[in-house]
Protein backbone atom coordinates (compact mmCIF):
# COMPACT_ATOMS: atom_id res chain seq x y z
CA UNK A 1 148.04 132.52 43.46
CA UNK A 2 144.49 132.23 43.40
CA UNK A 3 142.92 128.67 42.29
CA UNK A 4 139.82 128.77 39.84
CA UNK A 5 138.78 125.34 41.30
CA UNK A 6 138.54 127.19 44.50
CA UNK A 7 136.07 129.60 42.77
CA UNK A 8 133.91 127.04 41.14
CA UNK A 9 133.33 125.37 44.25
CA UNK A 10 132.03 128.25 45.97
CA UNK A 11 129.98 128.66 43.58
CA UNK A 12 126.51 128.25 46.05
CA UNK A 13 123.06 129.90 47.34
CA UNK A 14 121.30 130.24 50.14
CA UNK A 15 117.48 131.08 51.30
CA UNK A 16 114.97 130.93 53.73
CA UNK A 17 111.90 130.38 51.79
CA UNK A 18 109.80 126.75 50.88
CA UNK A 19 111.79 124.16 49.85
CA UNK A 20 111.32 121.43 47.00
CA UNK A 21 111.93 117.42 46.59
CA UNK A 22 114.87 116.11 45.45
CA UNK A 23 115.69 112.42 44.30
CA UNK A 24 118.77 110.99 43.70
CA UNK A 25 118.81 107.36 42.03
CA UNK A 26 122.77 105.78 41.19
CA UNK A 27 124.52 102.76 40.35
CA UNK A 28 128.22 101.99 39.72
CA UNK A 29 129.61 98.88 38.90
CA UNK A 30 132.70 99.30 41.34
CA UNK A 31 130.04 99.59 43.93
CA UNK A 32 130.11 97.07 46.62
CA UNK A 33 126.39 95.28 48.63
CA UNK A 34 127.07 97.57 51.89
CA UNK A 35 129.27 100.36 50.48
CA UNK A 36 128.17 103.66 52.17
CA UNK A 37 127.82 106.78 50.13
CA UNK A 38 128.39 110.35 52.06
CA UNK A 39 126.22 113.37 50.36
CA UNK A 40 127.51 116.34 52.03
CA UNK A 41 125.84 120.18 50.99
CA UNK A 42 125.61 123.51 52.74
CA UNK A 43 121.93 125.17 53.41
CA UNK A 44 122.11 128.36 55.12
CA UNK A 45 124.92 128.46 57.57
CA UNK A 46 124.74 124.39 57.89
CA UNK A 47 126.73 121.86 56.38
CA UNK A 48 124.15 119.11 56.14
CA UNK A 49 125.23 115.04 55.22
CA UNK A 50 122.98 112.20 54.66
CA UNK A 51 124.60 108.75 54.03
CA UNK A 52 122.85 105.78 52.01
CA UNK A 53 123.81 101.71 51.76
CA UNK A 54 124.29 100.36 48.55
CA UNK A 55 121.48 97.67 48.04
CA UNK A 56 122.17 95.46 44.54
CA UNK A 57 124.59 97.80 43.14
CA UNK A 58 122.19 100.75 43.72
CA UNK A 59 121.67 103.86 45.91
CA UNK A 60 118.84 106.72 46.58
CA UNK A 61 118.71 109.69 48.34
CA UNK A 62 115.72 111.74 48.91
CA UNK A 63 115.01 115.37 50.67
CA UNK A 64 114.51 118.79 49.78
CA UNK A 65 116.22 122.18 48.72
CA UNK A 66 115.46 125.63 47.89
CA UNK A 67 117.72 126.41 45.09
CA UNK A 68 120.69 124.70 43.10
CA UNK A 69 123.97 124.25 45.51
CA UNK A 70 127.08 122.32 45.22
CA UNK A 71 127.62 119.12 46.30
CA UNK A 72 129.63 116.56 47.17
CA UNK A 73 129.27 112.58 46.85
CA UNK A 74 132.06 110.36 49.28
CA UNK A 75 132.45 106.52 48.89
CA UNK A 76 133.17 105.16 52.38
CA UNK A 77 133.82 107.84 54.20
CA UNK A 78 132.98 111.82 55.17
CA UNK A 79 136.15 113.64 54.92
CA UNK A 80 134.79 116.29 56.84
CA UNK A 81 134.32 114.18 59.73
CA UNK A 82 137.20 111.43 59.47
CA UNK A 83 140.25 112.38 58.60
CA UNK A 84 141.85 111.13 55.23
CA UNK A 85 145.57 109.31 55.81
CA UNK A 86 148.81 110.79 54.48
CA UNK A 87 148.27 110.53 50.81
CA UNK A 88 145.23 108.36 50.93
CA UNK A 89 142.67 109.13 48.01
CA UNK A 90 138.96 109.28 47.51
CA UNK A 91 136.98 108.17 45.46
CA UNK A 92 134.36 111.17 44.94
CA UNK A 93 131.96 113.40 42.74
CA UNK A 94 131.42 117.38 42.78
CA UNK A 95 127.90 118.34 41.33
CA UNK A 96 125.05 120.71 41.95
CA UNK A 97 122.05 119.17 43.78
CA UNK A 98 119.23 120.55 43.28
CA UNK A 99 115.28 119.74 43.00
CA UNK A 100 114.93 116.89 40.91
CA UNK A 101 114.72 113.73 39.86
CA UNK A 102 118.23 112.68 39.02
CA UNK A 103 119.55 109.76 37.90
CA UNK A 104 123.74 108.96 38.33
CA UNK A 105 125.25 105.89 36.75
CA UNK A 106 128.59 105.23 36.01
CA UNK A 107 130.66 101.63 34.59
CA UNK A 108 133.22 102.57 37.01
CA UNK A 109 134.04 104.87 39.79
CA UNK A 110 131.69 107.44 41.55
CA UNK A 111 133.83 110.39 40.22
CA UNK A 112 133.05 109.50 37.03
CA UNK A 113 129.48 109.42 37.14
CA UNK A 114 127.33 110.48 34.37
CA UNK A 115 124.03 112.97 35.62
CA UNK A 116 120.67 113.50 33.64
CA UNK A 117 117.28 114.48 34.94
CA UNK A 118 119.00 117.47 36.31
CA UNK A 119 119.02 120.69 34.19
CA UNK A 120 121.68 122.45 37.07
CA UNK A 121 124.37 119.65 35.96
CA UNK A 122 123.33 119.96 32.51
CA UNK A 123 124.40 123.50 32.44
CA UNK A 124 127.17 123.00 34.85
CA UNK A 125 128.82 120.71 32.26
CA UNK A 126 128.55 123.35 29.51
CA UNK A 127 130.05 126.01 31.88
CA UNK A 128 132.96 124.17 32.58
CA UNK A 129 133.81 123.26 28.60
CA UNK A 130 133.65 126.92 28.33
CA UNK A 131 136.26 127.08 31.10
CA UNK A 132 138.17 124.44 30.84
CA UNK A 133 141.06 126.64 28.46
CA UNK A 134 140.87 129.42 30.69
CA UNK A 135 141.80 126.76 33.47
CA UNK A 136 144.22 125.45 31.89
CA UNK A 137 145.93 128.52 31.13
CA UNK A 138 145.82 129.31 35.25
CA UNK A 139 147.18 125.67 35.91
CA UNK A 140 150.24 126.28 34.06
CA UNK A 141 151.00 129.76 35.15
CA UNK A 142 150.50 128.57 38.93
CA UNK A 143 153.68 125.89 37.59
CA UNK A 144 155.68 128.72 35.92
CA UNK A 145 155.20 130.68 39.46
CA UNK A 146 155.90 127.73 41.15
CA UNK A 147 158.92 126.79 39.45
CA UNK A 148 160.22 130.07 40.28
CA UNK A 149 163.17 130.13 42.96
CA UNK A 150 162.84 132.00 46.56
CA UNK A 151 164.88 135.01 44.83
CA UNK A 152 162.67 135.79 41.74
CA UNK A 153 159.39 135.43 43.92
CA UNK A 154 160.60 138.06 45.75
CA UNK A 155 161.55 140.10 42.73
CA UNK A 156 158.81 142.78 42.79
CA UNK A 157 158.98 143.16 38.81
CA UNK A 158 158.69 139.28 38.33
CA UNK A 159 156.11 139.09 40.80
CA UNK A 160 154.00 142.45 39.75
CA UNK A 161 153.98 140.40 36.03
CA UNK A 162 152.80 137.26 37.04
CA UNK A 163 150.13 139.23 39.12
CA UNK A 164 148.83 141.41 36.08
CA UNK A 165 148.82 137.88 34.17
CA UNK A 166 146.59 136.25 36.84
CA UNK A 167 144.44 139.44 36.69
CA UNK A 168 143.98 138.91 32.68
CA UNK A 169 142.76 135.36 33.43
CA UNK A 170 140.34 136.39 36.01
CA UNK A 171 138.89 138.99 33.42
CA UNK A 172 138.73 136.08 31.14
CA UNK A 173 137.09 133.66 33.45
CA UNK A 174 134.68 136.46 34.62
CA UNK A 175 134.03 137.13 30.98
CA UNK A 176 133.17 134.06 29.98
CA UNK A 177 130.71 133.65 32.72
CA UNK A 178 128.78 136.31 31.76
CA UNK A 179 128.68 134.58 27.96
CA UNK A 180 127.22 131.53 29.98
CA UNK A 181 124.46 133.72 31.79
CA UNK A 182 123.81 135.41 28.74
CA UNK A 183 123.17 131.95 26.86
CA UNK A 184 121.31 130.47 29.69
CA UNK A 185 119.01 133.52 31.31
CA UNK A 186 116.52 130.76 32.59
CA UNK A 187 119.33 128.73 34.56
CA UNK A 188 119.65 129.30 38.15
CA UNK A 189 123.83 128.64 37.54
CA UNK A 190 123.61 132.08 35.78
CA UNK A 191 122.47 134.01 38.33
CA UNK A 192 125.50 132.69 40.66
CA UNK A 193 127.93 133.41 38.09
CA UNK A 194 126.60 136.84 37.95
CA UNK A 195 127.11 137.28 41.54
CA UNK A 196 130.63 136.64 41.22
CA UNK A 197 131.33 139.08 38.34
CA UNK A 198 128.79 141.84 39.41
CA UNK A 199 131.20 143.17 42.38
CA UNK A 200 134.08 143.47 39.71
CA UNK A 201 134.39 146.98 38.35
CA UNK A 202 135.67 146.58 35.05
CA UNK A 203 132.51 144.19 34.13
CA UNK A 204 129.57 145.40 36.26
CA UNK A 205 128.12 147.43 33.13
CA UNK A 206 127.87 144.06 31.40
CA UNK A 207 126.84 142.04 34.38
CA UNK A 208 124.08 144.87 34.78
CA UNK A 209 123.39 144.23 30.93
CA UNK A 210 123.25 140.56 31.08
CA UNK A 211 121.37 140.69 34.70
CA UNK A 212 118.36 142.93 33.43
CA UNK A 213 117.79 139.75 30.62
CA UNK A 214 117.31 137.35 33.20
CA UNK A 215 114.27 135.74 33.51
CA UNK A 216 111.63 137.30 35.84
CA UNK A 217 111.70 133.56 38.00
CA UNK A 218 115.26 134.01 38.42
CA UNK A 219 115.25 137.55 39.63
CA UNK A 220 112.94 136.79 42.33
CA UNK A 221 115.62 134.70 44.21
CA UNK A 222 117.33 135.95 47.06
CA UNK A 223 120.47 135.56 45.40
CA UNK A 224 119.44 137.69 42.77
CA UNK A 225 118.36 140.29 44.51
CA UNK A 226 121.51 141.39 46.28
CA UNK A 227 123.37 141.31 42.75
CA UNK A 228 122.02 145.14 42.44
CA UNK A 229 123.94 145.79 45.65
CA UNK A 230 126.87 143.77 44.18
CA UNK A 231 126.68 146.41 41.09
CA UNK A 232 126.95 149.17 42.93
CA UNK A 233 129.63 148.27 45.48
CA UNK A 234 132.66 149.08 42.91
CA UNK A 235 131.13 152.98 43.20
CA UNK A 236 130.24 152.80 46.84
CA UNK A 237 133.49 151.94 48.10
CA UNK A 238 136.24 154.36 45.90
CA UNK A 239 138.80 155.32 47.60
CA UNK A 240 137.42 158.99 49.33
CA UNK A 241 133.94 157.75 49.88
CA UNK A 242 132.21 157.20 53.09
CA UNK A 243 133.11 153.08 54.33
CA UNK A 244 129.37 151.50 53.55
CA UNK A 245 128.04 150.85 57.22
CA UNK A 246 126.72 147.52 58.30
CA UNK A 247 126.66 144.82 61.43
CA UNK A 248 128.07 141.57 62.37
CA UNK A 249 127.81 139.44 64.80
CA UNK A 250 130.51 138.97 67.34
CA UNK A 251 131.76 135.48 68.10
CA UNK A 252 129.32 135.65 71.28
CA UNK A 253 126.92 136.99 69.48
CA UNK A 254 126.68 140.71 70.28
CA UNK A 255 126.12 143.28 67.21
CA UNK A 256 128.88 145.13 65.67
CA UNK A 257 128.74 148.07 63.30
CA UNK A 258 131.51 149.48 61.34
CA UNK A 259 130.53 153.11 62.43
CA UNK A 260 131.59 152.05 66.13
CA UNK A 261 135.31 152.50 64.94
CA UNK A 262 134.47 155.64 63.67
CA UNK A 263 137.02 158.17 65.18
CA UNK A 264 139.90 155.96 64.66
CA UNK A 265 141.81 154.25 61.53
CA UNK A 266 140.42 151.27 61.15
CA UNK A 267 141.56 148.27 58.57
CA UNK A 268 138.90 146.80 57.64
CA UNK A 269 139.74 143.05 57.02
CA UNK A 270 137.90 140.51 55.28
CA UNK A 271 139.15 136.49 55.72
CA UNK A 272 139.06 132.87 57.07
CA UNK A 273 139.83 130.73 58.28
CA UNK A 274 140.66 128.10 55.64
CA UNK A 275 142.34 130.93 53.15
CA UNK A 276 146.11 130.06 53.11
CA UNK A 277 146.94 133.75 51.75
CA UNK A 278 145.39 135.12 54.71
CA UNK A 279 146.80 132.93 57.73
CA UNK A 280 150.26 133.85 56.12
CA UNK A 281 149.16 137.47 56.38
CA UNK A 282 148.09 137.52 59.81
CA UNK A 283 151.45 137.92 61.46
CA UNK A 284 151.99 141.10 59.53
CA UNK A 285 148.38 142.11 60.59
CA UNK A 286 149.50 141.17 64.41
CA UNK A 287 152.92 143.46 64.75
CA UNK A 288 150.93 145.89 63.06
CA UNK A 289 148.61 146.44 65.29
CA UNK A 290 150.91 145.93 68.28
CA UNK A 291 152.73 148.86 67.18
CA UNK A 292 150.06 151.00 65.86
CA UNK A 293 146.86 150.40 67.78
CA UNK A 294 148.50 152.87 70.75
CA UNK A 295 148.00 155.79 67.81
CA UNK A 296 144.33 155.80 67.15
CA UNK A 297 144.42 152.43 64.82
CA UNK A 298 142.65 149.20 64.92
CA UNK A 299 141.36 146.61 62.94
CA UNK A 300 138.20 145.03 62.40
CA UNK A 301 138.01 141.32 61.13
CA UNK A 302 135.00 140.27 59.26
CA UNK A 303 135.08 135.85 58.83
CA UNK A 304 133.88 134.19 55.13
CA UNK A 305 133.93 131.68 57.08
CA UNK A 306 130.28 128.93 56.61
CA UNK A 307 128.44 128.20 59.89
CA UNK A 308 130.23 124.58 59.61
CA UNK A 309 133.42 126.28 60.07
CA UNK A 310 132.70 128.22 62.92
CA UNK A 311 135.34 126.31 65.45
CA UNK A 312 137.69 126.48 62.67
CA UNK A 313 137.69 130.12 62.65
CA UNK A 314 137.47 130.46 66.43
CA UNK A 315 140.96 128.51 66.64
CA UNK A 316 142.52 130.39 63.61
CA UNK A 317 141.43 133.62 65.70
CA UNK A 318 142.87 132.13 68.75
CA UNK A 319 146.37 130.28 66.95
CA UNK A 320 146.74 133.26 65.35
CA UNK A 321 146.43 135.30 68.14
CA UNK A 322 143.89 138.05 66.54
CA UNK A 323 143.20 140.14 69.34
CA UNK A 324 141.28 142.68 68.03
CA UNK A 325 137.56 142.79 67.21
CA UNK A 326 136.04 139.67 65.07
CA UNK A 327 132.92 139.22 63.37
CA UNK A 328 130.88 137.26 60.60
CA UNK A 329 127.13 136.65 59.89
CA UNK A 330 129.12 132.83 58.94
CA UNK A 331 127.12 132.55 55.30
CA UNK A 332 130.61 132.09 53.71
CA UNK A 333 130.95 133.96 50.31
CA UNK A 334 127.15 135.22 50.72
CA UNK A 335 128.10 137.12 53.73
CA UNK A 336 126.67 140.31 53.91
CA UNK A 337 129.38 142.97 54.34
CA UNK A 338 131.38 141.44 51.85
CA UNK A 339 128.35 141.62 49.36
CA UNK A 340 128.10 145.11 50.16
CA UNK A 341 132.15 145.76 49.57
CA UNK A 342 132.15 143.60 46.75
CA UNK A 343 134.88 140.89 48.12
CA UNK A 344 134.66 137.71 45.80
CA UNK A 345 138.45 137.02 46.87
CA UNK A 346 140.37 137.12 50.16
CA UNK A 347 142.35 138.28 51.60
CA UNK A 348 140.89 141.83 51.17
CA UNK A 349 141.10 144.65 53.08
CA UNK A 350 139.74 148.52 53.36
CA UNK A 351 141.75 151.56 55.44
CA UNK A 352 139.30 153.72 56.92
CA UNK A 353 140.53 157.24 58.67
CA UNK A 354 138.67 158.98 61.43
CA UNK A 355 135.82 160.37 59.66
CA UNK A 356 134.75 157.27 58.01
CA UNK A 357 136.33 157.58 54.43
CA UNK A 358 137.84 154.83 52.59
CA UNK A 359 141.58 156.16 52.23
CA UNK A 360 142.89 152.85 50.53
CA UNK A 361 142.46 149.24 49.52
CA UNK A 362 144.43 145.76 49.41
CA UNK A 363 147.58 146.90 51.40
CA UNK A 364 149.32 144.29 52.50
CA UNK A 365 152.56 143.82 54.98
CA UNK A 366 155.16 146.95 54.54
CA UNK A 367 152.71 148.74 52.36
CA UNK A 368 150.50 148.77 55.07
CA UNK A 369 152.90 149.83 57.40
CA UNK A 370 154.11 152.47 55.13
CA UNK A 371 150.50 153.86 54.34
CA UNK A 372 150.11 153.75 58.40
CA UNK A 373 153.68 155.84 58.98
CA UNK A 374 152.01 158.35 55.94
CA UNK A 375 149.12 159.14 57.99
CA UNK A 376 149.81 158.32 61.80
CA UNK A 377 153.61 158.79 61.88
CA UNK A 378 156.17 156.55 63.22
């Protein structure tokens, strides 16, 4: 079951080019003299943190950003660095930081602190309202799956419903972030929903619609630029078209295209390390290609993994025991190849044949295997 908070969150941008101030000015009345705040954001393949003392039931942080990304405010401690106790709780806010001057206060806890200044949270805020039933609506059919026993999860009808159900609510969500982008063409928060919905073939003619009404500023953005590519990926990679081409890096660093597989099936795989869905996939990926990789087969792993992550995904690779060929460029959901293939959810996968043509999509376990015995044999 895929997990629309999950989506929101990944909701970021990345770029090379000058940078701009930011200023962050809070106060909380829970706040303690000597309290330590955590900001942790990603900025190109970095997860960056800054920490600040309360002084007089106040706290500031300054530096500087390219665009809007999201963000993350601890009380005490960094999660990502020290490790939260069974069941222990944290006090903590999610918001988009961008170049500003923004001001936080809040009568209670930091989770409930109130933004202004900052047109990114502004618009945020309205974006989730609009989202909010569409949430709600995946929260409680994640509990009806749930609830489910062993035997009717494994029911293929019960399962295939729930599925098209999920699929509905994606549409929805997807649909009502192009109404946001479409209301808000000078927001930067636009432009990343777009990026999400452009890849999805049953929307990119709207996304293209909504997209060309951008404004001119916004277009400019690196971000923006690849959602052209994101358009077209739905056409570039049917099933019977040449596999797009592109390179990765390896783990060490050397260069790997697509088209060195060519001559040989090839699964193209797209994961990480921190996707549950795929980790529980992985064995079926391993006795697959022990059995098949003697008959012209392999596969070829490309991480979504961020640059912060990197050891994560070098243990999953090695607990896992993925022996065959690995790669990401480690930009998380901005990676490259999966722009180009128009992933916005993982696990996700391609079949290649010999000559380079996609021959299907999204097989998992025994289908997989099956599609494998269809074309290689036994």
């Amino acid at each position: 079951m895929k997990n629309l908070v999950m989506f929101l969150l990944s909701l970021s941008a990345t770029s090379t080019i000058a940078q701009q101030a930011y200023h962050i000015e809070g106060r909380a009345s829970s706040l303690q003299e000597q309290d330590k705040l955590y900001l942790v954001y990603d900025s190109g393949d970095k997860q960056l943190t800054d920490s600040a003392f309360v002084k007089r039931g106040k706290f500031s942080f300054k530096g500087s950003i390219q665009y809007p990304v999201m963000a993350a405010l601890y009380l005490h401690k960094n999660p990502y660095f020290t490790q939260l106790k069974k069941g222990e709780q944290m006090d903590y806010l999610r918001f988009y930081l961008e170049a500003a001057h923004m001001s936080m206060t809040s009568s209670d806890s930091v989770k409930n602190m109130n933004i202004t200044g900052s047109p990114a949270n502004t618009a945020y805020k309205q974006l989730l309202t609009m989202l909010e039933p569409n949430e709600k609506r995946f929260t409680a059919l994640r509990k009806e799956f749930e609830a489910l026993d062993e035997q009717q999860k494994k029911d293929k009808v019960i399962f295939q419903r729930i599925l098209d159900r999920e699929h509905q609510l994606l549409l929805e969500s997807y649909t009502i972030h192009l109404k946001f982008a479409e209301q808000n063409p000078k927001s930067y928060l636009s432009v990343i929903s777009l990026s999400h919905v452009a890849p999805n073939p049953e929307l990119s003619q709207q996304a293209a619609t909504v997209f060309e009404k951008l404004d001119p500023q916004l277009k400019k953005s690196p971000l923006a630029q690849g959602i052209p590519e994101q358009l077209s990926a739905p056409e570039n990679t049917r099933i019977g078209n040449l596999a797009p081409d592109f390179t990765q890096p390896s783990p060490d660093g050397v260069a790997v295209k697509l088209s060195d597989f060519k001559g040989k099936y090839v699964l193209l795989d797209f994961w990480a390390s921190w996707c549950g869905p795929c980790r529980e996939e992985n064995p079926n990926l391993v006795n697959t290609y022990k059995h098949y990789s003697p008959k012209n087969f392999t596969i070829f792993g490309v991480s979504l993994d961020r640059g912060s992550q990197r050891n994560a995904w070098l243990k999953a690779i090695e607990k896992d025991e993925l022996t065959w060929t690995q790669a990401g460029d480690m930009l998380g959901w901005e990676n490259k190849a999966a722009k180009i293939y128009g992933v916005r959810a993982i696990p996700a996968n391609f079949l290649i044949d010999p000559s380079g043509k996609i021959v299907a999509r999204d097989l998992r376990a025994e289908d997989l295997n099956k599609k494998l015995r269809e074309l290689i044999g036994e």
